[in-house]
C-alpha atoms as a PDB file:
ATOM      1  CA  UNK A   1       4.185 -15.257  32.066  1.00  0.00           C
ATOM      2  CA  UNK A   2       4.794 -11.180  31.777  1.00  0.00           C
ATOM      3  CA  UNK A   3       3.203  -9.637  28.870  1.00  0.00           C
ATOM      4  CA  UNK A   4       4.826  -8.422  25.721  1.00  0.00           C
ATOM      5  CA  UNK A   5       2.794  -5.017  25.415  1.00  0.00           C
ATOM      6  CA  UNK A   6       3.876  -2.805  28.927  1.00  0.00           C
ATOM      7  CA  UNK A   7       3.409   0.202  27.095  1.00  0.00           C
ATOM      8  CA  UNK A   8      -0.593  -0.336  26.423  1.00  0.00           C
ATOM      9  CA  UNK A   9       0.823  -0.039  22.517  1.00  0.00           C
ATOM     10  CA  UNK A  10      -1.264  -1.533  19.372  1.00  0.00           C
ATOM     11  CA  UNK A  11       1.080  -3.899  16.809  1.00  0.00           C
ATOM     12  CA  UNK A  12      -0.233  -2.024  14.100  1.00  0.00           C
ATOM     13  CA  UNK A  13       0.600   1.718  16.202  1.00  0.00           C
ATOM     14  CA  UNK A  14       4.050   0.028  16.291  1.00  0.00           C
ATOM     15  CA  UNK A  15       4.570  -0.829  12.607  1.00  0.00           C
ATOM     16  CA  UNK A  16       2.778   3.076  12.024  1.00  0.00           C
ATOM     17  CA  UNK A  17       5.387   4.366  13.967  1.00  0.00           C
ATOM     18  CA  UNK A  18       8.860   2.782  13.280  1.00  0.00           C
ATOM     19  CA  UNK A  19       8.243   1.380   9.645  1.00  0.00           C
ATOM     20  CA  UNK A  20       9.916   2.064   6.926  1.00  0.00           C
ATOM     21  CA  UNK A  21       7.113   1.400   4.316  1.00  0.00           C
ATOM     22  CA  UNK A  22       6.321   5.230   3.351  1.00  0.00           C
ATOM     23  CA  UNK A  23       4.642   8.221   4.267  1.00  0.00           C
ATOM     24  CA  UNK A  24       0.554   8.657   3.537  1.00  0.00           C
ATOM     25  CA  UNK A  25      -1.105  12.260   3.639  1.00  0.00           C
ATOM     26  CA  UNK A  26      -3.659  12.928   6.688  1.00  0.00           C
ATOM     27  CA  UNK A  27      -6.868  11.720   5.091  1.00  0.00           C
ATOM     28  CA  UNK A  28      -5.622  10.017   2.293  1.00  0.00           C
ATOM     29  CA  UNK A  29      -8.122   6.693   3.211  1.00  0.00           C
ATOM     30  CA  UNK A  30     -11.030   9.295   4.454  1.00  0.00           C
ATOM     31  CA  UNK A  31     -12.182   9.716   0.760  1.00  0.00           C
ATOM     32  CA  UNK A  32     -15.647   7.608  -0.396  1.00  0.00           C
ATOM     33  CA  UNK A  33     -14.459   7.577  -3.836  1.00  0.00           C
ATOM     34  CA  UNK A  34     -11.868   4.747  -5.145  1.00  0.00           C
ATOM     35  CA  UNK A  35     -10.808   6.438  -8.474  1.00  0.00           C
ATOM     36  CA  UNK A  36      -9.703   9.220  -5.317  1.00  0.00           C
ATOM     37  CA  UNK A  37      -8.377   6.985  -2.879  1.00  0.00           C
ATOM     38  CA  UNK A  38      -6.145   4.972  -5.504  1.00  0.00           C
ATOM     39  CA  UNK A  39      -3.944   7.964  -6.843  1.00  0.00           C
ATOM     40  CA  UNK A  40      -3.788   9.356  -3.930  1.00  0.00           C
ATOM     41  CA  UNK A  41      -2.018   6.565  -2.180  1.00  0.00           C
ATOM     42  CA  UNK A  42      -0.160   6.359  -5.768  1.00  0.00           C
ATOM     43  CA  UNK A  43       1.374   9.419  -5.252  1.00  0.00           C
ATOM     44  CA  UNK A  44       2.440   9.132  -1.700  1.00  0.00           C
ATOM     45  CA  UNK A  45       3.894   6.223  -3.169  1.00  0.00           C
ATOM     46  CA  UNK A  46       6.143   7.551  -5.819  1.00  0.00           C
ATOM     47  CA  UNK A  47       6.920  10.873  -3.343  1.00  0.00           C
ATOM     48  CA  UNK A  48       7.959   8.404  -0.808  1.00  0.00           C
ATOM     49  CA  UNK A  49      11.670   8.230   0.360  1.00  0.00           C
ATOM     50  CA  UNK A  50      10.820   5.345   3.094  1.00  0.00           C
ATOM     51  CA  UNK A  51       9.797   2.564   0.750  1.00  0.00           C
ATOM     52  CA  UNK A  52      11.703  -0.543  -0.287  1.00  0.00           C
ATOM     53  CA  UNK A  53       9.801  -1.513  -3.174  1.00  0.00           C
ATOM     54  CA  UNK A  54       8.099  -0.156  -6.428  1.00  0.00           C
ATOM     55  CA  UNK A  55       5.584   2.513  -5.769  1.00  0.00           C
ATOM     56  CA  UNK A  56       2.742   0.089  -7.198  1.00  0.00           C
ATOM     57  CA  UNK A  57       3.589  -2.386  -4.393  1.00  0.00           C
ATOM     58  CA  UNK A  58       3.963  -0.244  -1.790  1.00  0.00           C
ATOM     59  CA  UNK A  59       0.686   1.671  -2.194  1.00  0.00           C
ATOM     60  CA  UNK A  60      -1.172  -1.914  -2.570  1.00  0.00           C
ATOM     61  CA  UNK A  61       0.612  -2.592   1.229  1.00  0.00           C
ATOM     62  CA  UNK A  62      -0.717   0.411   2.554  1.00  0.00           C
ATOM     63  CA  UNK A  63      -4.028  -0.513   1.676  1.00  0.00           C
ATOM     64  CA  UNK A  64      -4.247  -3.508   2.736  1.00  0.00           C
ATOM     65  CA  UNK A  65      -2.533  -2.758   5.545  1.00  0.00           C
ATOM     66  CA  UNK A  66      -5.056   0.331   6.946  1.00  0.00           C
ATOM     67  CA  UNK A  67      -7.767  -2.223   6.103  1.00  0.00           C
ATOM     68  CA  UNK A  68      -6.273  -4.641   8.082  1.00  0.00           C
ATOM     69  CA  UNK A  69      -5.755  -2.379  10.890  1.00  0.00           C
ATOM     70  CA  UNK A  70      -9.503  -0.683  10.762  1.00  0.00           C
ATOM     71  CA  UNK A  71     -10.716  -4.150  11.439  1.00  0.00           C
ATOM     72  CA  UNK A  72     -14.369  -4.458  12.687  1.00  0.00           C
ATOM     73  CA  UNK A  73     -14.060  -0.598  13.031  1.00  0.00           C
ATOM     74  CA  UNK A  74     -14.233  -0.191   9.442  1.00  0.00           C
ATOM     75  CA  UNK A  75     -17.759   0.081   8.465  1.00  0.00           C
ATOM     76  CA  UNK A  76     -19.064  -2.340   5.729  1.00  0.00           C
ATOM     77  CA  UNK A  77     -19.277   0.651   2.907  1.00  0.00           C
ATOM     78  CA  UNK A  78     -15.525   2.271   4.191  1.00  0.00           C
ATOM     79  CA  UNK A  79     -14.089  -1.108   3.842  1.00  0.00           C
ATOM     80  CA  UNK A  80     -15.859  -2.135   0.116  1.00  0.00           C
ATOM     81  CA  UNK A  81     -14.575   1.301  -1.298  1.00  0.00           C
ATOM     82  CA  UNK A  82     -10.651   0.613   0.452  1.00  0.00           C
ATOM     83  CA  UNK A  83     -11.080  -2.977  -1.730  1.00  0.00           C
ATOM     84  CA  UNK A  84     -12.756  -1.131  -4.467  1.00  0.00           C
ATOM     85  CA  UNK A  85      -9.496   1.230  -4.662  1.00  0.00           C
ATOM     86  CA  UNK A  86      -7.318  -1.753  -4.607  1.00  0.00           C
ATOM     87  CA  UNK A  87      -8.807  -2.659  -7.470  1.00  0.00           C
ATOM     88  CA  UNK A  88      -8.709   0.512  -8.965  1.00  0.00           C
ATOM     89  CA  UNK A  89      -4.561   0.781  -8.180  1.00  0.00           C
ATOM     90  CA  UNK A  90      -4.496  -2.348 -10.024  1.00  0.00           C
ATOM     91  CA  UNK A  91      -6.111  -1.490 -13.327  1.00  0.00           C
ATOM     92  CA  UNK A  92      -4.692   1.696 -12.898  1.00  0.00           C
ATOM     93  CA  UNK A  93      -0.852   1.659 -11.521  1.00  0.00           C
ATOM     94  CA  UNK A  94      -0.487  -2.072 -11.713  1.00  0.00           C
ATOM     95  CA  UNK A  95       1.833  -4.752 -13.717  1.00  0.00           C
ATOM     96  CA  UNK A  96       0.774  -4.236 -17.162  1.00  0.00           C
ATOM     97  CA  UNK A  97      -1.092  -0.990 -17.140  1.00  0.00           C
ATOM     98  CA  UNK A  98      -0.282   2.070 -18.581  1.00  0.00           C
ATOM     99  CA  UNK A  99       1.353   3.787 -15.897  1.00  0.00           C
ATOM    100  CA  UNK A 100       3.779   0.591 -14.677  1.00  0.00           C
ATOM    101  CA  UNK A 101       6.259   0.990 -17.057  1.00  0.00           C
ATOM    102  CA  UNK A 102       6.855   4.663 -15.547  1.00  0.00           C
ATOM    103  CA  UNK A 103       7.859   4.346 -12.104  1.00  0.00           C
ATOM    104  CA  UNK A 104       9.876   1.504 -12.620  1.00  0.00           C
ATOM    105  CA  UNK A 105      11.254  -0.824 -10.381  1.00  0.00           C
ATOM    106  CA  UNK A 106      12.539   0.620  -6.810  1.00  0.00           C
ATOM    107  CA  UNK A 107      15.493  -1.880  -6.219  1.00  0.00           C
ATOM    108  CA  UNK A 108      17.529  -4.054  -7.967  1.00  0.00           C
ATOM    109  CA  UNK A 109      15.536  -7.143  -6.632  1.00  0.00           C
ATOM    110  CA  UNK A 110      12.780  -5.834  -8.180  1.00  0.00           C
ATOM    111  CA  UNK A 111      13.539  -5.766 -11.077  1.00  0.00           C
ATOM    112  CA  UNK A 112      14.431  -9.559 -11.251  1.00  0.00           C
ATOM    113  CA  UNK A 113      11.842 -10.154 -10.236  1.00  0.00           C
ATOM    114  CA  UNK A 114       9.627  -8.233 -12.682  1.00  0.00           C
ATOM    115  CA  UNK A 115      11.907  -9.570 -15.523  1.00  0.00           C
ATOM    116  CA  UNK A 116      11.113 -13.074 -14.064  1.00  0.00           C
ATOM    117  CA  UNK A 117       7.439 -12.734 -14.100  1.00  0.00           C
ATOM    118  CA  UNK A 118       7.426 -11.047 -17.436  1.00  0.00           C
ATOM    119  CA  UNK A 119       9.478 -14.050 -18.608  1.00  0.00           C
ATOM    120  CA  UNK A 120       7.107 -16.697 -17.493  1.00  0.00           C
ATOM    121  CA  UNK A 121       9.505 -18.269 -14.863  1.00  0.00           C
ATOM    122  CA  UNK A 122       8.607 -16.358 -11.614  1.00  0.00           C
END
């Protein structure tokens, strides 16, 4: 059976290349600070024309996503701030902080589905 990959491509070069998620600065995950890393990806969030989602969500993909794609090329202390700045986006930028109820919802599914889990039936 022929391979899938003739081109000598990653998956995760793929998704990098044709997704639609949104567009991260050049050295956004570089940073060894969380309270850095977290706002940063915020903000490429909410200046984002590419994403499908709310800005909170779509930051929390990237991040798991790059960690994801380091892999066992992240180094133990790279990869424990990238989790510490998920949590930090969470306190920060996520459902029921401060800063939620400004960006909003992105789509109209979204916010069903917000208003679902705010109601206690999602």
């Amino acid at each position: 059976m022929a391979s899938k990959r003739k081109t000598g491509k990653k998956w995760s070069q793929h998704v990098t290349e044709t997704s639609d998620a949104m567009d991260i600065e050049k050295g956004t995950f570089a940073s060894d600070d969380p309270e850095k890393i977290a706002p940063a990806v915020e903000g490429d969030a909410e200046r984002s024309t590419r994403r499908k989602s709310t800005p909170y969500r779509s930051a929390m993909s990237m991040l798991t996503f790059y960690i994801n794609r380091g892999g066992k090329n992240l180094t133990a202390k790279h990869r424990k701030v990238l989790e510490d700045a998920k949590d930090v986006l969470r306190e920060k930028f996520g459902p029921g902080s401060k800063s939620a109820s400004k960006s909003g919802p992105a789509t109209k599914k979204a916010a069903a589905t917000q208003k679902k889990a705010r109601s206690g039936l999602g």
